[in-house]
Protein backbone atom coordinates (compact mmCIF):
# COMPACT_ATOMS: atom_id res chain seq x y z
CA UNK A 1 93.61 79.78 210.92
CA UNK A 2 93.81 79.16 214.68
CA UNK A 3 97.24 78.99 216.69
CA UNK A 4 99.14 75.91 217.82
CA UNK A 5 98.00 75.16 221.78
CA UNK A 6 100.78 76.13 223.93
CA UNK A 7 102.14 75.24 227.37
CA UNK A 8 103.61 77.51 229.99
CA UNK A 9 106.03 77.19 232.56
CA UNK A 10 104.70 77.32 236.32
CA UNK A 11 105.58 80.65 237.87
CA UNK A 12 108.91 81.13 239.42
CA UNK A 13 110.55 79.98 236.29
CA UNK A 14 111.44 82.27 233.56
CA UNK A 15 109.02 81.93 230.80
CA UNK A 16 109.39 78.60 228.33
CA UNK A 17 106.49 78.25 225.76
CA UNK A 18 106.36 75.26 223.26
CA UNK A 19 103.64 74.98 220.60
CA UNK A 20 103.09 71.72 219.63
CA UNK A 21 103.19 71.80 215.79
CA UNK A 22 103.09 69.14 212.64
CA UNK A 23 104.26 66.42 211.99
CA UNK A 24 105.65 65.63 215.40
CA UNK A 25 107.68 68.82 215.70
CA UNK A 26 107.71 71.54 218.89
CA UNK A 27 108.71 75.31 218.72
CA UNK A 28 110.61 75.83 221.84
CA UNK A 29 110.93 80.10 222.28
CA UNK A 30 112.27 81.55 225.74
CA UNK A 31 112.81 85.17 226.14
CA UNK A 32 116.70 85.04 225.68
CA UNK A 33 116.88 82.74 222.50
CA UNK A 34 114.58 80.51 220.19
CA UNK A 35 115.26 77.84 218.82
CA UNK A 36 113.48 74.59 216.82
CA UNK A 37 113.59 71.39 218.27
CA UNK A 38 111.58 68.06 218.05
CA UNK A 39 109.42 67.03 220.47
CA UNK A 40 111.37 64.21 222.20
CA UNK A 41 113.66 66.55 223.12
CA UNK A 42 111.38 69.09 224.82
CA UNK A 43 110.02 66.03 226.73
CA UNK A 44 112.86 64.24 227.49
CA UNK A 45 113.41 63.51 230.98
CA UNK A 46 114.89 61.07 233.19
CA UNK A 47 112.70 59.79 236.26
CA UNK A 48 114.24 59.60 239.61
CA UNK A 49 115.07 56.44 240.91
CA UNK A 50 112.64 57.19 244.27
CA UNK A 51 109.66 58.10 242.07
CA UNK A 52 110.47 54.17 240.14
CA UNK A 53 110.66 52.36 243.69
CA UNK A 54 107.99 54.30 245.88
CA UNK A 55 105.12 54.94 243.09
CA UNK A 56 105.11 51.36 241.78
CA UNK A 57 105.48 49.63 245.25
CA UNK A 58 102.95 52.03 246.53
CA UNK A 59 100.61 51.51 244.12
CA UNK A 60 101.03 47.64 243.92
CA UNK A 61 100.75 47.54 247.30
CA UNK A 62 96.92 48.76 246.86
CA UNK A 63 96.29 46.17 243.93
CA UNK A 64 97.48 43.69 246.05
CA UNK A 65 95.44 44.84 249.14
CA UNK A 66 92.49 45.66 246.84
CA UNK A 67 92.08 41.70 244.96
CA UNK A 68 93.12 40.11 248.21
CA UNK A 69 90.48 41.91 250.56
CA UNK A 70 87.42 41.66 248.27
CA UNK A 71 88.52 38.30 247.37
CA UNK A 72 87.84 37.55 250.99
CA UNK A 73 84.93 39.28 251.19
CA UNK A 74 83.54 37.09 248.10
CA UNK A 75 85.03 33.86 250.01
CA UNK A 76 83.29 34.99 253.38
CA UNK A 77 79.73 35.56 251.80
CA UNK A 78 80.11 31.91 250.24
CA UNK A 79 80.74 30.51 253.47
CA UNK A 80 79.35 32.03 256.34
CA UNK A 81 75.74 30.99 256.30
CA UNK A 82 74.89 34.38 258.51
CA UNK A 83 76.24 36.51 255.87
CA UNK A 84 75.02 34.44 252.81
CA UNK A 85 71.37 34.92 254.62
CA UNK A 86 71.35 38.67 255.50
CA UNK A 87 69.66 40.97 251.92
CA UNK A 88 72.09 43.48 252.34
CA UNK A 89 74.75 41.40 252.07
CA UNK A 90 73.93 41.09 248.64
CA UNK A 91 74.92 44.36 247.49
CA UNK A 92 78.24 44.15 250.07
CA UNK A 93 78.98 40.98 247.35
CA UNK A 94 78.10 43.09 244.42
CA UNK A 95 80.56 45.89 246.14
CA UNK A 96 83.26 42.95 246.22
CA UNK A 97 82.78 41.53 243.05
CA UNK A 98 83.37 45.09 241.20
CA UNK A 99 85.94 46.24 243.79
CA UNK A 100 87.71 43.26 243.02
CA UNK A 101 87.44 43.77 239.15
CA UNK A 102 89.43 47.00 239.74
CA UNK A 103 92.43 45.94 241.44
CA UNK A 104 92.94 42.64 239.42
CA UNK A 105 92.01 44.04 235.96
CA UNK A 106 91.99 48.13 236.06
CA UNK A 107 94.95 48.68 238.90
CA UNK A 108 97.29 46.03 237.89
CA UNK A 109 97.03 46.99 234.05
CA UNK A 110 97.53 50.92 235.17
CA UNK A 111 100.25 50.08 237.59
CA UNK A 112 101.90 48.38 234.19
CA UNK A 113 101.50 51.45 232.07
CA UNK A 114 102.61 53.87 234.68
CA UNK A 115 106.34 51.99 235.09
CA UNK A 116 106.12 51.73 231.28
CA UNK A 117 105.88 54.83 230.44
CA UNK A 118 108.05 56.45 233.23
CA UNK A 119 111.35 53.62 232.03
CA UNK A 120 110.64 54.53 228.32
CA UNK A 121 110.12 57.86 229.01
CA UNK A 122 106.78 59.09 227.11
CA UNK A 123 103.00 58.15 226.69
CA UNK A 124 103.01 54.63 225.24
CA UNK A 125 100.39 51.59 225.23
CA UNK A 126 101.98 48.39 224.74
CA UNK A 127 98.93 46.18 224.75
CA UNK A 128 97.69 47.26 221.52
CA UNK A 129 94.57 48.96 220.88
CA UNK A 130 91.67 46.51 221.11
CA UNK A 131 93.09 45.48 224.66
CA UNK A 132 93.17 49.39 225.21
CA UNK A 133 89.92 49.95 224.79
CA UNK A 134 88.27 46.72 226.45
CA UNK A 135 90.58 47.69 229.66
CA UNK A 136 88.44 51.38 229.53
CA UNK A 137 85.33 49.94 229.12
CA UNK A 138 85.83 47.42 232.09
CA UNK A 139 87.43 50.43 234.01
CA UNK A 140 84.57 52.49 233.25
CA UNK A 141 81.71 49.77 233.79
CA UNK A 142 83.61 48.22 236.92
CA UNK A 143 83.87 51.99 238.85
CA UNK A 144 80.42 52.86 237.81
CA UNK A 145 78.76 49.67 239.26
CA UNK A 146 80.91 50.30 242.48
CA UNK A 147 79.98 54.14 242.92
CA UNK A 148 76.13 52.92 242.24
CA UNK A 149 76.23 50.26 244.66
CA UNK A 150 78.11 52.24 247.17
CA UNK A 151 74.69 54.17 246.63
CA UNK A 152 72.79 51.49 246.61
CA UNK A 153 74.37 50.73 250.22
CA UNK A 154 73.72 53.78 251.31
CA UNK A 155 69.90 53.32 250.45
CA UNK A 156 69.57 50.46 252.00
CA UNK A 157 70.82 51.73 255.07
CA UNK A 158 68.97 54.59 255.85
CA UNK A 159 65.37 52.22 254.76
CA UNK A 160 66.76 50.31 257.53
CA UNK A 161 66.79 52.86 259.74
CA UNK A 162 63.36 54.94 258.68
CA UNK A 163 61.17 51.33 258.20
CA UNK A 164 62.93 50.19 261.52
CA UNK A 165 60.29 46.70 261.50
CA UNK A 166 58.60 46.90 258.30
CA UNK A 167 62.12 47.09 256.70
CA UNK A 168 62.46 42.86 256.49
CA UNK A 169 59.13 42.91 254.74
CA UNK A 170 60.58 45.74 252.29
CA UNK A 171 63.75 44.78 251.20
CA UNK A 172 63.35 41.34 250.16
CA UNK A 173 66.28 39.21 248.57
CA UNK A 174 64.31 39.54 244.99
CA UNK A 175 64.01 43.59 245.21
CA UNK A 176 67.51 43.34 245.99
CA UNK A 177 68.58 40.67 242.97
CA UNK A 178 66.27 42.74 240.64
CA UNK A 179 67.60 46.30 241.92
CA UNK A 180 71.22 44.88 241.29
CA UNK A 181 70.49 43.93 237.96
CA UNK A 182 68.44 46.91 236.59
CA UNK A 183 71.62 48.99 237.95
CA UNK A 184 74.25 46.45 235.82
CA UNK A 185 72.17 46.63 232.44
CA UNK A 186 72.00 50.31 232.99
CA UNK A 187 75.69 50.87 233.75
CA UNK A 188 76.62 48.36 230.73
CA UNK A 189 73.95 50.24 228.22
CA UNK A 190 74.48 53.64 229.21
């Protein structure tokens, strides 16, 4: 039979080992006494009131910025007829559109479960579990097509700079539309 996992203290404190057992239970054992205890207490603690002002407002602050800045990116491709008519502006769009799935969906919901479970004090999901595991997959999907793109950027750029005047012939807006959706379907099927 294998052992309970346990945790130890960082160094500079005197030892403290708790092994999470059954049925919701911890063995708490330091070197000058032992003693059984549940696991709410060994977790109990109290946030400070800085960490419930600065980590929320810092982090909402980035939602905020996040949805608001790609939102204007989407609103600037739709009307600027320069940008609507460059081919690499069509993964910049792609960037926004994903981007801006993040902070609206992913950020806002995490910013939400952070405060939660720091003012209840423990790991808690209050959105049930089908809404738990659709906000994954959309956080998983969403930061996958962004990191691709970001690639995908990247790509394009440096053709740009190696075909120099065969690059308009190259990258057409149909490689780019088909390249954009080969990367979606293999991000949503992988």
């Amino acid at each position: 039979m294998e052992s309970p996992p346990t945790y130890q203290q960082p160094m500079g404190e005197r030892p403290t080992y708790v092994s999470l057992l059954d049925e919701g239970t911890a063995s708490y054992d330091q070197t000058t006494s032992s003693s059984n205890t549940t696991w709410h207490d060994v977790t109990d603690h109290q946030p400070s009131i800085a960490w419930l002002i600065t980590v929320p407002l810092v982090v909402g602050s980035i939602t905020i910025v996040t949805v608001i800045g790609n939102a204007l990116v989407m609103v600037a491709y739709n009307k600027d007829k320069r940008i609507h008519g460059r081919v690499a502006s069509l993964l910049i769009l792609n960037l926004a559109i994903s981007d801006f799935i993040i902070g609206l969906v992913v950020l806002s919901i995490n910013l939400a479960w952070i405060t939660w479970n720091e003012w209840l004090g423990g790991e808690f999901w209050l959105l049930g579990e089908v809404f738990c595991k659709l906000w994954l997959v959309i956080d998983n999907t969403a930061s996958m097509l962004s990191v691709f793109t970001i690639i995908l950027i990247s790509l394009d750029r440096y053709w740009l700079l190696t075909k120099k005047m065969h690059y308009q012939s190259f990258q057409t807006r149909k490689r780019v539309l088909v390249t954009i959706s080969l990367l979606g379907l293999a991000v949503l099927y992988r």
